[in-house]
PDB file of N, CA and C in Angstrom:
ATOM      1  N   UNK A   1       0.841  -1.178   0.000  1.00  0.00           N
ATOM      2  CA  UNK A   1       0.000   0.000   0.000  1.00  0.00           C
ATOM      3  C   UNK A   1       0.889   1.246   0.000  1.00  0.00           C
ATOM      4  N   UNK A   2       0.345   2.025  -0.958  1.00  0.00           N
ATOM      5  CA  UNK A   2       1.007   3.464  -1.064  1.00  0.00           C
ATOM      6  C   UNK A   2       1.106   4.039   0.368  1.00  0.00           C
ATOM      7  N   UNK A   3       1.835   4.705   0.944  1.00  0.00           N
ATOM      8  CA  UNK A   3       1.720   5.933   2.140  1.00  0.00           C
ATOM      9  C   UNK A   3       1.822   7.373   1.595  1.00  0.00           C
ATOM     10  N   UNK A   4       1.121   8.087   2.001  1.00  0.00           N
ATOM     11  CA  UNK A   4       1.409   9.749   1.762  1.00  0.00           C
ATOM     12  C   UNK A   4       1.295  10.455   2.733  1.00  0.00           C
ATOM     13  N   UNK A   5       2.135  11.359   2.995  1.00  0.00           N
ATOM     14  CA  UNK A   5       2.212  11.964   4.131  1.00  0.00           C
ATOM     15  C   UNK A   5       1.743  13.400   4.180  1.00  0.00           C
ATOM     16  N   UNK A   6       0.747  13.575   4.731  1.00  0.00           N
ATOM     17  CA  UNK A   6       0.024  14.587   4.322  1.00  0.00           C
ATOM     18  C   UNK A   6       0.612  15.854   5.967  1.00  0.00           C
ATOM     19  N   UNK A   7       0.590  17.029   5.086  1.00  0.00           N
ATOM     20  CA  UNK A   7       1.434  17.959   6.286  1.00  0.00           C
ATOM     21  C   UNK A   7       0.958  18.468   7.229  1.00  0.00           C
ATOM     22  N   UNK A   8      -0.501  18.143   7.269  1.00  0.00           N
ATOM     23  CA  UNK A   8      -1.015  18.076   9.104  1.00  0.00           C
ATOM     24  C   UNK A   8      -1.055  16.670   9.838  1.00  0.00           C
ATOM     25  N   UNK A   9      -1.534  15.892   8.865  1.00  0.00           N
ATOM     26  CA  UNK A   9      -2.018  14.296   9.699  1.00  0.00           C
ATOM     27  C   UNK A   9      -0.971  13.637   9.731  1.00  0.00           C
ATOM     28  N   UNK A  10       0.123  13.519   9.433  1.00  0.00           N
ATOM     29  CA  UNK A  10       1.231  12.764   8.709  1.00  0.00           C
ATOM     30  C   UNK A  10       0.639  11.994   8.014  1.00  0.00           C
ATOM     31  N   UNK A  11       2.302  10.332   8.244  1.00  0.00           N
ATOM     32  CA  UNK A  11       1.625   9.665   6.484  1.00  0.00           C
ATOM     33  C   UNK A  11       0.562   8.728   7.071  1.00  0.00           C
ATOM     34  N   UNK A  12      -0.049   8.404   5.747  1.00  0.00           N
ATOM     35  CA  UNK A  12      -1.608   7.964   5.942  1.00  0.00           C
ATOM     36  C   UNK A  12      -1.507   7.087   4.380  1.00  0.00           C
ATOM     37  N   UNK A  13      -2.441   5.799   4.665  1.00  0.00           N
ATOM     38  CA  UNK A  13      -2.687   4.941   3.771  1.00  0.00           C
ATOM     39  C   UNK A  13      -3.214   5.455   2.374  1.00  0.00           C
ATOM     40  N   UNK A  14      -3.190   5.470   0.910  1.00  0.00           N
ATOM     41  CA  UNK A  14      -3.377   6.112   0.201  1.00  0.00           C
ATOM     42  C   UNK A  14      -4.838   6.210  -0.501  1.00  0.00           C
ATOM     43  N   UNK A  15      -5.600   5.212   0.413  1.00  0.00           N
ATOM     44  CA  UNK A  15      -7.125   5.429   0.626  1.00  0.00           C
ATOM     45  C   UNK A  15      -7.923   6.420   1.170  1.00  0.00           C
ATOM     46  N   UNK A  16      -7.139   7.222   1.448  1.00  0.00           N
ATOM     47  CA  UNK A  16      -7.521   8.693   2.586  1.00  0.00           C
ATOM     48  C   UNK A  16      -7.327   9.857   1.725  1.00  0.00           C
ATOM     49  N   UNK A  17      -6.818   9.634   0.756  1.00  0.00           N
ATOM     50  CA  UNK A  17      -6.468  10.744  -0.539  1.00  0.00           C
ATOM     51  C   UNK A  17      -6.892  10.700  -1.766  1.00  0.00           C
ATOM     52  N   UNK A  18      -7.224  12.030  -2.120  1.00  0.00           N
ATOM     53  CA  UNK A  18      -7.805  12.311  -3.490  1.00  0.00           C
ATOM     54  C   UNK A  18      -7.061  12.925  -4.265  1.00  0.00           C
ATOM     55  N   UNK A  19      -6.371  12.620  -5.682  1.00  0.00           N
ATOM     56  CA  UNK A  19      -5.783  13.740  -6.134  1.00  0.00           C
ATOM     57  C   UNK A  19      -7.017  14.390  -7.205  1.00  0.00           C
ATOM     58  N   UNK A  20      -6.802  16.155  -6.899  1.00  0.00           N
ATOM     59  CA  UNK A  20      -7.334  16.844  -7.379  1.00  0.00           C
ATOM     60  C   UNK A  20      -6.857  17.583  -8.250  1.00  0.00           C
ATOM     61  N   UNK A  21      -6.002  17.398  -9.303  1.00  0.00           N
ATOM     62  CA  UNK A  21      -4.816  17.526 -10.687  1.00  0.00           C
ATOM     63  C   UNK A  21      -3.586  18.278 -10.300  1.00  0.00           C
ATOM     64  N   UNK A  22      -3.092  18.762 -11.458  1.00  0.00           N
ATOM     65  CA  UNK A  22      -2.252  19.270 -11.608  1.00  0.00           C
ATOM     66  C   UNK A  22      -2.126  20.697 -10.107  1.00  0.00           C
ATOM     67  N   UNK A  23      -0.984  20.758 -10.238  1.00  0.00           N
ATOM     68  CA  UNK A  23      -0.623  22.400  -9.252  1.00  0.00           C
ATOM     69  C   UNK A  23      -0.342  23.022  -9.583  1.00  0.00           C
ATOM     70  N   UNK A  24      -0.183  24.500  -9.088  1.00  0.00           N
ATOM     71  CA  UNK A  24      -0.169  26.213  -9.366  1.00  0.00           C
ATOM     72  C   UNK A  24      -0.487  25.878 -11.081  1.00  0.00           C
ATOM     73  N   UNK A  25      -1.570  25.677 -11.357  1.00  0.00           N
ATOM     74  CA  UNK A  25      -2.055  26.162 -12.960  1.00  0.00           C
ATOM     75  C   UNK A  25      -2.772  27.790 -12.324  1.00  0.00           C
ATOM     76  N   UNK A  26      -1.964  28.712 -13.086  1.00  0.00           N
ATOM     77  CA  UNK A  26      -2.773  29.998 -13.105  1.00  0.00           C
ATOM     78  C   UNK A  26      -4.065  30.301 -13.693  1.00  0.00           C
ATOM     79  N   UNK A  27      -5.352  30.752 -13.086  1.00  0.00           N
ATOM     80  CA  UNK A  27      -6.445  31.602 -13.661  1.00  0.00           C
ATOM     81  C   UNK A  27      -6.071  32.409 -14.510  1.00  0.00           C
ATOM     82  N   UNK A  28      -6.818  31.943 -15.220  1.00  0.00           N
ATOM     83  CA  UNK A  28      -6.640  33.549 -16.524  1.00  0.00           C
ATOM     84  C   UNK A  28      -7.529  34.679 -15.587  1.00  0.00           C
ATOM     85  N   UNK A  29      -7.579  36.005 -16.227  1.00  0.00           N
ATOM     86  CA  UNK A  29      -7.940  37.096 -15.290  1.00  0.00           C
ATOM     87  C   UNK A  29      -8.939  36.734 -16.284  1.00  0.00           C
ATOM     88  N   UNK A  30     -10.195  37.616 -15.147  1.00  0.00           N
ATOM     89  CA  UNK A  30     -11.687  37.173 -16.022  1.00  0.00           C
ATOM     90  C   UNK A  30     -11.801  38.279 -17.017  1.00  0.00           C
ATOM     91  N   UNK A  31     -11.211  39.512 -16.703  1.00  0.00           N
ATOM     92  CA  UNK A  31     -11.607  40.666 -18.126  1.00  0.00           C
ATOM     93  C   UNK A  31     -11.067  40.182 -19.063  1.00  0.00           C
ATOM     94  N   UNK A  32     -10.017  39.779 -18.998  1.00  0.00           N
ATOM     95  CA  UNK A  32      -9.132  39.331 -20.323  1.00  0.00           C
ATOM     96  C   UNK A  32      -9.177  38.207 -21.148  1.00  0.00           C
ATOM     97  N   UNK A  33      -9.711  37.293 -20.341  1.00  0.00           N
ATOM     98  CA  UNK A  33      -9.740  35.551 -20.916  1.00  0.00           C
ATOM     99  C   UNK A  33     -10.362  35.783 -22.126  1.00  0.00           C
ATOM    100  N   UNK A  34      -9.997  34.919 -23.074  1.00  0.00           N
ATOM    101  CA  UNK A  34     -10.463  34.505 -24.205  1.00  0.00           C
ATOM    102  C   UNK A  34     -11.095  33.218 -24.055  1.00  0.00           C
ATOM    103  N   UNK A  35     -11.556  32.950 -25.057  1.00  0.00           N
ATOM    104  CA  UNK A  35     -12.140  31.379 -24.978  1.00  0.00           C
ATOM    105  C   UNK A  35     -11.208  29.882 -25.249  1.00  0.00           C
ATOM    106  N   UNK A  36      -9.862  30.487 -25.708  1.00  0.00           N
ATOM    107  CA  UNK A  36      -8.735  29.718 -25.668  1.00  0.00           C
ATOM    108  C   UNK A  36      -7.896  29.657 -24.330  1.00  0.00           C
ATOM    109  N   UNK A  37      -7.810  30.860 -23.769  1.00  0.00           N
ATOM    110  CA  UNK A  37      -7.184  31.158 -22.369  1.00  0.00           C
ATOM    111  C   UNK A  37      -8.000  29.736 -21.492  1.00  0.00           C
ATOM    112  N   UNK A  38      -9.487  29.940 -21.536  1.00  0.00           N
ATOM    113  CA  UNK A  38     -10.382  29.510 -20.868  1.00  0.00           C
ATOM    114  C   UNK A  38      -9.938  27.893 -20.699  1.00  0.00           C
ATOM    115  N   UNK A  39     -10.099  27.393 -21.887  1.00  0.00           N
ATOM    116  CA  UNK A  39     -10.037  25.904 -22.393  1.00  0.00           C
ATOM    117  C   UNK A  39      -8.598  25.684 -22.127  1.00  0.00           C
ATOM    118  N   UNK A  40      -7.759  26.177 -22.088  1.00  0.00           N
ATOM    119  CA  UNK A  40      -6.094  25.703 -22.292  1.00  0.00           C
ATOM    120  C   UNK A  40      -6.420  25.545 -20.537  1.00  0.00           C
ATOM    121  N   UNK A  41      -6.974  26.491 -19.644  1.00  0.00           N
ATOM    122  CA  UNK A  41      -6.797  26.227 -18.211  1.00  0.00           C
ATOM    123  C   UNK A  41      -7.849  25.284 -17.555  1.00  0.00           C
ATOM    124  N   UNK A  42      -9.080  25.274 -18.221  1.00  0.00           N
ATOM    125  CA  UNK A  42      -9.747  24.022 -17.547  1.00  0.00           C
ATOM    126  C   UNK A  42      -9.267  22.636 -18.446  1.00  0.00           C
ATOM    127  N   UNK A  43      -8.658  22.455 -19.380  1.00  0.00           N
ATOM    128  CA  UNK A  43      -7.970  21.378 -19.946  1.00  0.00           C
ATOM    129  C   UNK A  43      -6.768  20.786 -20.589  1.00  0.00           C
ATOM    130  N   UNK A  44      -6.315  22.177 -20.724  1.00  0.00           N
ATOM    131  CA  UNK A  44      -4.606  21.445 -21.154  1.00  0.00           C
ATOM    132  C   UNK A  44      -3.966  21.277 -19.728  1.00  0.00           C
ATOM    133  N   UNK A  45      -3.428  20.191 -19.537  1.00  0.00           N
ATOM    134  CA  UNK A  45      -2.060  19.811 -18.534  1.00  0.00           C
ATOM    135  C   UNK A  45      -1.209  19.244 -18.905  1.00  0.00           C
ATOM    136  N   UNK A  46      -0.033  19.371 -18.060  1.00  0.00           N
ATOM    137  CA  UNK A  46       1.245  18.557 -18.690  1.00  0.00           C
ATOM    138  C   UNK A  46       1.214  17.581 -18.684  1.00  0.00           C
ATOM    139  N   UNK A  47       1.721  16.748 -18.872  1.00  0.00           N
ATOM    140  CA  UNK A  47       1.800  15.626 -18.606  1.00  0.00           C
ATOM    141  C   UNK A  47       3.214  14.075 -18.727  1.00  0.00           C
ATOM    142  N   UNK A  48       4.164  14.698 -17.636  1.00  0.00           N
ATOM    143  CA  UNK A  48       5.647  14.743 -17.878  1.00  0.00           C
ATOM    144  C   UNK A  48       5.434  13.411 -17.370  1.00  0.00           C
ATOM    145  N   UNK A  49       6.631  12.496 -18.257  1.00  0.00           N
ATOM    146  CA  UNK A  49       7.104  11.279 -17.596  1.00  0.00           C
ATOM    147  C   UNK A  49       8.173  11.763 -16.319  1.00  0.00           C
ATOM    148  N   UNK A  50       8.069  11.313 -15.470  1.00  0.00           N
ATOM    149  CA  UNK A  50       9.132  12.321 -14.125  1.00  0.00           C
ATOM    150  C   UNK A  50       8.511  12.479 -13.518  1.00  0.00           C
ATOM    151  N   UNK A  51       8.991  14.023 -12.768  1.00  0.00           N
ATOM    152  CA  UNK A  51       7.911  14.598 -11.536  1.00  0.00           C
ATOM    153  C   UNK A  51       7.351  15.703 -12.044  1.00  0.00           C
ATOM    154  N   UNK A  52       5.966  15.559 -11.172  1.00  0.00           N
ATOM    155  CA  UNK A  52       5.025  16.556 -11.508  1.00  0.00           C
ATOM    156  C   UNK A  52       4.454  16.952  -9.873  1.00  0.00           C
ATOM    157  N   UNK A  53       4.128  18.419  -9.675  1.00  0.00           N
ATOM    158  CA  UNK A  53       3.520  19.143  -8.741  1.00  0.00           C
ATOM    159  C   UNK A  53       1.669  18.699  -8.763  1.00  0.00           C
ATOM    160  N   UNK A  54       1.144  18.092  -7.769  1.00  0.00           N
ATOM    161  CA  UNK A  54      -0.434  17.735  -7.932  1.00  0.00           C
ATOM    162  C   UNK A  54      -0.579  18.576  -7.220  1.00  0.00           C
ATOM    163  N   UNK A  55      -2.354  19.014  -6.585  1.00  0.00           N
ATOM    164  CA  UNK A  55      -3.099  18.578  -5.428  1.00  0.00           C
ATOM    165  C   UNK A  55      -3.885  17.572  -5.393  1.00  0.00           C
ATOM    166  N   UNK A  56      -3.512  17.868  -3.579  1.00  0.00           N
ATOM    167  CA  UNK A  56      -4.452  16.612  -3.544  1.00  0.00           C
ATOM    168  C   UNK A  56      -4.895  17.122  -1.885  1.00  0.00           C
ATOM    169  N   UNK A  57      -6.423  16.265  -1.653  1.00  0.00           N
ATOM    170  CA  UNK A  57      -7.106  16.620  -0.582  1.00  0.00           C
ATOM    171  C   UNK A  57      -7.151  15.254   0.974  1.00  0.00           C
ATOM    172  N   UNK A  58      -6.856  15.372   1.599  1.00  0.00           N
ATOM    173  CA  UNK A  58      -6.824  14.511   2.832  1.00  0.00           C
ATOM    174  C   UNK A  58      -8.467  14.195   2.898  1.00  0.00           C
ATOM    175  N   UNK A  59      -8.958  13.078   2.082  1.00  0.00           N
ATOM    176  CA  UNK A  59     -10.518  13.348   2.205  1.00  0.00           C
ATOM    177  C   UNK A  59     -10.944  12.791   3.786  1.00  0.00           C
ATOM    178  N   UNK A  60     -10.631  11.854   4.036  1.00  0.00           N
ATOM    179  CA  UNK A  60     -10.728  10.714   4.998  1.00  0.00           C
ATOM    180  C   UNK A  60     -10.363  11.243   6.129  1.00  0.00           C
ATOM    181  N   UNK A  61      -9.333  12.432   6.580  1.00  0.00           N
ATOM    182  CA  UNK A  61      -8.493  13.016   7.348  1.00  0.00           C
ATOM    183  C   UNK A  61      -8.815  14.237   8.059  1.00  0.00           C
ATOM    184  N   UNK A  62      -8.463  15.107   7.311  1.00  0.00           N
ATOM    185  CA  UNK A  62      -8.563  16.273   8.169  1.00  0.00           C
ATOM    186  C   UNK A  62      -8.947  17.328   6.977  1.00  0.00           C
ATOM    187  N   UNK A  63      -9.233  16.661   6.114  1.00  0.00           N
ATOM    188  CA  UNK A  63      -9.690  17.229   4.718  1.00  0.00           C
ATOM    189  C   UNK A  63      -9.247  18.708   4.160  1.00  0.00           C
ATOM    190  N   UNK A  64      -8.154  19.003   4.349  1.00  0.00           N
ATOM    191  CA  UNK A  64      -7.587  19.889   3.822  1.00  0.00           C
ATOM    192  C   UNK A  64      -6.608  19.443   2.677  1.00  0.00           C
ATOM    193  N   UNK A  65      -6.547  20.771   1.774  1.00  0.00           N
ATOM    194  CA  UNK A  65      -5.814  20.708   0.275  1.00  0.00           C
ATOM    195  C   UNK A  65      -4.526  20.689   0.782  1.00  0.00           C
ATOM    196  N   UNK A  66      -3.417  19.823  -0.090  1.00  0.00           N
ATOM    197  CA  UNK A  66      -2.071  19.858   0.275  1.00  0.00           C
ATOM    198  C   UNK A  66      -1.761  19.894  -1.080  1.00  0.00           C
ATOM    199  N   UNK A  67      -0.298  20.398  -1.481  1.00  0.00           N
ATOM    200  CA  UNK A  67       0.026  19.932  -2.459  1.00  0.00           C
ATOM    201  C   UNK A  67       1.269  18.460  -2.701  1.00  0.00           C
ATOM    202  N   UNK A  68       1.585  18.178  -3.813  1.00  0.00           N
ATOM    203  CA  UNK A  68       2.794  16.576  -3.425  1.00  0.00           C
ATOM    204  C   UNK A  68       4.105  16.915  -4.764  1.00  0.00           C
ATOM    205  N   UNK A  69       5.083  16.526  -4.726  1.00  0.00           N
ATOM    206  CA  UNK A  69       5.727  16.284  -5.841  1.00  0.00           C
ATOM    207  C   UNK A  69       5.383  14.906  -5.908  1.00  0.00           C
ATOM    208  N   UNK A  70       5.050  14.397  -7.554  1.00  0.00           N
ATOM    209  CA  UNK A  70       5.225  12.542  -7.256  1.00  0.00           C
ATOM    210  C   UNK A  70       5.737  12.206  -8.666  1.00  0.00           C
ATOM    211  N   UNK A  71       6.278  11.518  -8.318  1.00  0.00           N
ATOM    212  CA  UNK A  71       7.170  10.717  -9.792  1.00  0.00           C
ATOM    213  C   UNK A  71       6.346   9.722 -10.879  1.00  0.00           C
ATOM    214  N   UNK A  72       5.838  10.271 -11.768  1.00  0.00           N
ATOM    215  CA  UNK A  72       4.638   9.287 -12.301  1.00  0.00           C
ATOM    216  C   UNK A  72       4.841   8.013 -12.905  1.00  0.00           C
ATOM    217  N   UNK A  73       6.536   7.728 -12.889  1.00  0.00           N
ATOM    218  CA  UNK A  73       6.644   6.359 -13.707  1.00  0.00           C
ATOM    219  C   UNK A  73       6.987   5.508 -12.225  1.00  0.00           C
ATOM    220  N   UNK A  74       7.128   5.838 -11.097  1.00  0.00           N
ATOM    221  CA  UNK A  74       7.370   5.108  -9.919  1.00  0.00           C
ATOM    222  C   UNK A  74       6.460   4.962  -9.059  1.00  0.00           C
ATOM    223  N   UNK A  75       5.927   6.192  -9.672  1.00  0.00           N
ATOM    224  CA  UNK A  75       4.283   7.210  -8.333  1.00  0.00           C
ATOM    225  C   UNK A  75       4.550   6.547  -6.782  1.00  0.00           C
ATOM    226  N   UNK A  76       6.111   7.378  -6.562  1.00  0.00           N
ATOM    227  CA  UNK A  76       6.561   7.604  -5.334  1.00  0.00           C
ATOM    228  C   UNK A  76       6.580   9.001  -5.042  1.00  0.00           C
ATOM    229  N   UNK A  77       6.011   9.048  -3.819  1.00  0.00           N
ATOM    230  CA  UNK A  77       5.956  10.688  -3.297  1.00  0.00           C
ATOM    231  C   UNK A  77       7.425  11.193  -3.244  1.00  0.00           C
ATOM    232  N   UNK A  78       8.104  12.188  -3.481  1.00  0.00           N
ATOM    233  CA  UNK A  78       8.989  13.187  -3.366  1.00  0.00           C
ATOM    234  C   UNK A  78       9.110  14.046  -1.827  1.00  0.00           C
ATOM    235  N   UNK A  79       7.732  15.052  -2.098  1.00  0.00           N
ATOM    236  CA  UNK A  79       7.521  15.571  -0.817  1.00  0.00           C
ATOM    237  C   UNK A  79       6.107  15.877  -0.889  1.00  0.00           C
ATOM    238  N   UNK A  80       5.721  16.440   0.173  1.00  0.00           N
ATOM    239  CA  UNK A  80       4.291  17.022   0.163  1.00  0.00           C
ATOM    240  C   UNK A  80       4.240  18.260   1.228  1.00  0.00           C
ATOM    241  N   UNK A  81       3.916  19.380   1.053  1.00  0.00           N
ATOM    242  CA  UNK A  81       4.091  20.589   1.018  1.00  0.00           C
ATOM    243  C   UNK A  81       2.479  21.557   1.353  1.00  0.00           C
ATOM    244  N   UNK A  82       2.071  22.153   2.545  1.00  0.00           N
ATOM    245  CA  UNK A  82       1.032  23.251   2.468  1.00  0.00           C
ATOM    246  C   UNK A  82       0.414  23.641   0.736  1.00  0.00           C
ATOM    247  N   UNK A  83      -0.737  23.868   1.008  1.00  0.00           N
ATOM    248  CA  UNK A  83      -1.504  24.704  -0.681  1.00  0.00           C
ATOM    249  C   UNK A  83      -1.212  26.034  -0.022  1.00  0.00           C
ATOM    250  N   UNK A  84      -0.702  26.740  -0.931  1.00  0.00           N
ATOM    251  CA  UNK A  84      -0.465  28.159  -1.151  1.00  0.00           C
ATOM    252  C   UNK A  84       1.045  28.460  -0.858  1.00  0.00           C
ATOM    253  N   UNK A  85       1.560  27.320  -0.390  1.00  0.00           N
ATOM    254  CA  UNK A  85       3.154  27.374  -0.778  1.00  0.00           C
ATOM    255  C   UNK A  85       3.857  27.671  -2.446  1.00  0.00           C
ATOM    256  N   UNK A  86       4.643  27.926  -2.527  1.00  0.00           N
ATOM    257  CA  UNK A  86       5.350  28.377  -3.969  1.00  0.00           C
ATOM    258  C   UNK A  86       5.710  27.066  -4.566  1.00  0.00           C
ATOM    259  N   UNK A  87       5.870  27.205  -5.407  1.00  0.00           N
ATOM    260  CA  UNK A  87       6.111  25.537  -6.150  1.00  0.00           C
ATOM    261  C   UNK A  87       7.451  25.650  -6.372  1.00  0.00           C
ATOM    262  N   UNK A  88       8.083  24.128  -5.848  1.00  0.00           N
ATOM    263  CA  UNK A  88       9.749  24.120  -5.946  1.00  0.00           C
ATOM    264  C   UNK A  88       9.853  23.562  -7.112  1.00  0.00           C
ATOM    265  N   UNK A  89      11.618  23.235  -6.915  1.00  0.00           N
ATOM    266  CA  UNK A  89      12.119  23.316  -8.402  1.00  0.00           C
ATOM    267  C   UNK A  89      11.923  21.946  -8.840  1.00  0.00           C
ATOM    268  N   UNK A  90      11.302  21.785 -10.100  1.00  0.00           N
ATOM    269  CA  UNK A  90      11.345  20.309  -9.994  1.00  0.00           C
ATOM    270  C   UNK A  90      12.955  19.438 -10.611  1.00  0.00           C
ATOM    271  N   UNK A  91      13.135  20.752 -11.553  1.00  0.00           N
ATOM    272  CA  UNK A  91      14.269  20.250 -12.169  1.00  0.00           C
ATOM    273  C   UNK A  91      15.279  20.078 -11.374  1.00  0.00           C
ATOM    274  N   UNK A  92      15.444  21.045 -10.021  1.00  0.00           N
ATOM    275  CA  UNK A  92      16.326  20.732  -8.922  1.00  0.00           C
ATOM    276  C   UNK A  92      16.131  19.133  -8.278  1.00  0.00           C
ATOM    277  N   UNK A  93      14.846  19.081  -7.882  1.00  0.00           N
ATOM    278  CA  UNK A  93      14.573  17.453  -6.973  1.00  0.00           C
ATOM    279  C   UNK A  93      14.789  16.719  -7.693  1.00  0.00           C
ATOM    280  N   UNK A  94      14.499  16.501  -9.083  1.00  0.00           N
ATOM    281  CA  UNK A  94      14.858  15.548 -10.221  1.00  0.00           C
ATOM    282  C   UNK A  94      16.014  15.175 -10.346  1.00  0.00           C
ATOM    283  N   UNK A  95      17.166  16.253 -10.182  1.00  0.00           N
ATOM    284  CA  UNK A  95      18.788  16.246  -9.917  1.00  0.00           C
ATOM    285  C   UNK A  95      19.265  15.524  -8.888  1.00  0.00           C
ATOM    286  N   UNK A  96      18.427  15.655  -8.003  1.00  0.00           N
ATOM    287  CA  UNK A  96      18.604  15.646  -6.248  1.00  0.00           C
ATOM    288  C   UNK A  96      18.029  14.105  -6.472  1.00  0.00           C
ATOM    289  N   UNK A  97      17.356  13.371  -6.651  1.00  0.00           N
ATOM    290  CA  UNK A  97      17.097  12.434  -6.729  1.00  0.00           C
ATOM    291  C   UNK A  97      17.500  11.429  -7.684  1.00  0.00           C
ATOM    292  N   UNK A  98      18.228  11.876  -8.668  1.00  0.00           N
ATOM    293  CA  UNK A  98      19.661  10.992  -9.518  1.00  0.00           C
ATOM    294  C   UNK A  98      20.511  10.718  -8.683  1.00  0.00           C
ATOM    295  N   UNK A  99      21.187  12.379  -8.354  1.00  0.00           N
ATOM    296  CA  UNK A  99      22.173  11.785  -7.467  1.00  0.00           C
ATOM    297  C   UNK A  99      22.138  10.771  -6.102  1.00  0.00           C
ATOM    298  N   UNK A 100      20.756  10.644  -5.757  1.00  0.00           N
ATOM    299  CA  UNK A 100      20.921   9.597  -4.625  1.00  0.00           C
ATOM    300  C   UNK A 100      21.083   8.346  -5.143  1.00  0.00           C
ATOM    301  N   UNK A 101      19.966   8.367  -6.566  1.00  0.00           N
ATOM    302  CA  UNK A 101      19.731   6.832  -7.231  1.00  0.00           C
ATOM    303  C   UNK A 101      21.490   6.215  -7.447  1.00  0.00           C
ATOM    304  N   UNK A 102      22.286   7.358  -8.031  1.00  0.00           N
ATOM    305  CA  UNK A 102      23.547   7.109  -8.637  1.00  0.00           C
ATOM    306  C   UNK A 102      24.713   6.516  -7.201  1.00  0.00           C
ATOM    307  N   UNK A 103      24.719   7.007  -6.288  1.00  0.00           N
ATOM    308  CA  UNK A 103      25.318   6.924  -4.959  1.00  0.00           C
ATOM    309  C   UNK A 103      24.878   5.772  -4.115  1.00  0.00           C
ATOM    310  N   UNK A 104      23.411   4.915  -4.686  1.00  0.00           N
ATOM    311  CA  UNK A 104      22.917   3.632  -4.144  1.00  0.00           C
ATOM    312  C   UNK A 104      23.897   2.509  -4.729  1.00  0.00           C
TER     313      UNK A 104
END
């Protein structure tokens, strides 16, 4: 069973979690949006082999939004981090996590 460690409850079985997509995707501003702005943000996402920034919600828990780094070809958690925190580097942890793989 997966664990995720969510940053009030700690880690918790991965039955207690919802992911709710991608992270920091920006709102288009509402005067300005176009109808492409619109659609590119309720439906384009990335979708990187590697790591990617989610949310996700502690449903089962204490039901607050967190965000996670998770590695989608291993879908091992990285870290998991407050919502409204700044989004780290991924290309840094990606580095940071060779070099451990390489040093095993």
């Amino acid at each position: 069973m997966l664990l995720i460690t969510c940053p009030v409850c700690g880690p918790r079985p991965e039955i207690e979690f919802r992911n709710m997509g991608e992270a920091h995707v920006a709102r288009p501003a509402p005067d300005a949006a176009t109808d492409q702005d619109m659609a590119a943000f309720l439906y384009l996402r990335s979708n990187p082999k590697g790591l990617i920034a989610e949310r996700w919600r502690h449903v089962h828990g204490c039901a607050r939004f967190f965000n996670a780094v998770r590695h989608t070809v291993t879908d091992k958690f990285v870290t998991t981090y407050p919502a409204g925190s700044p989004a780290p580097d991924l290309a840094a942890l990606a580095a940071e996590l060779a070099e451990r793989e390489a040093a095993r």
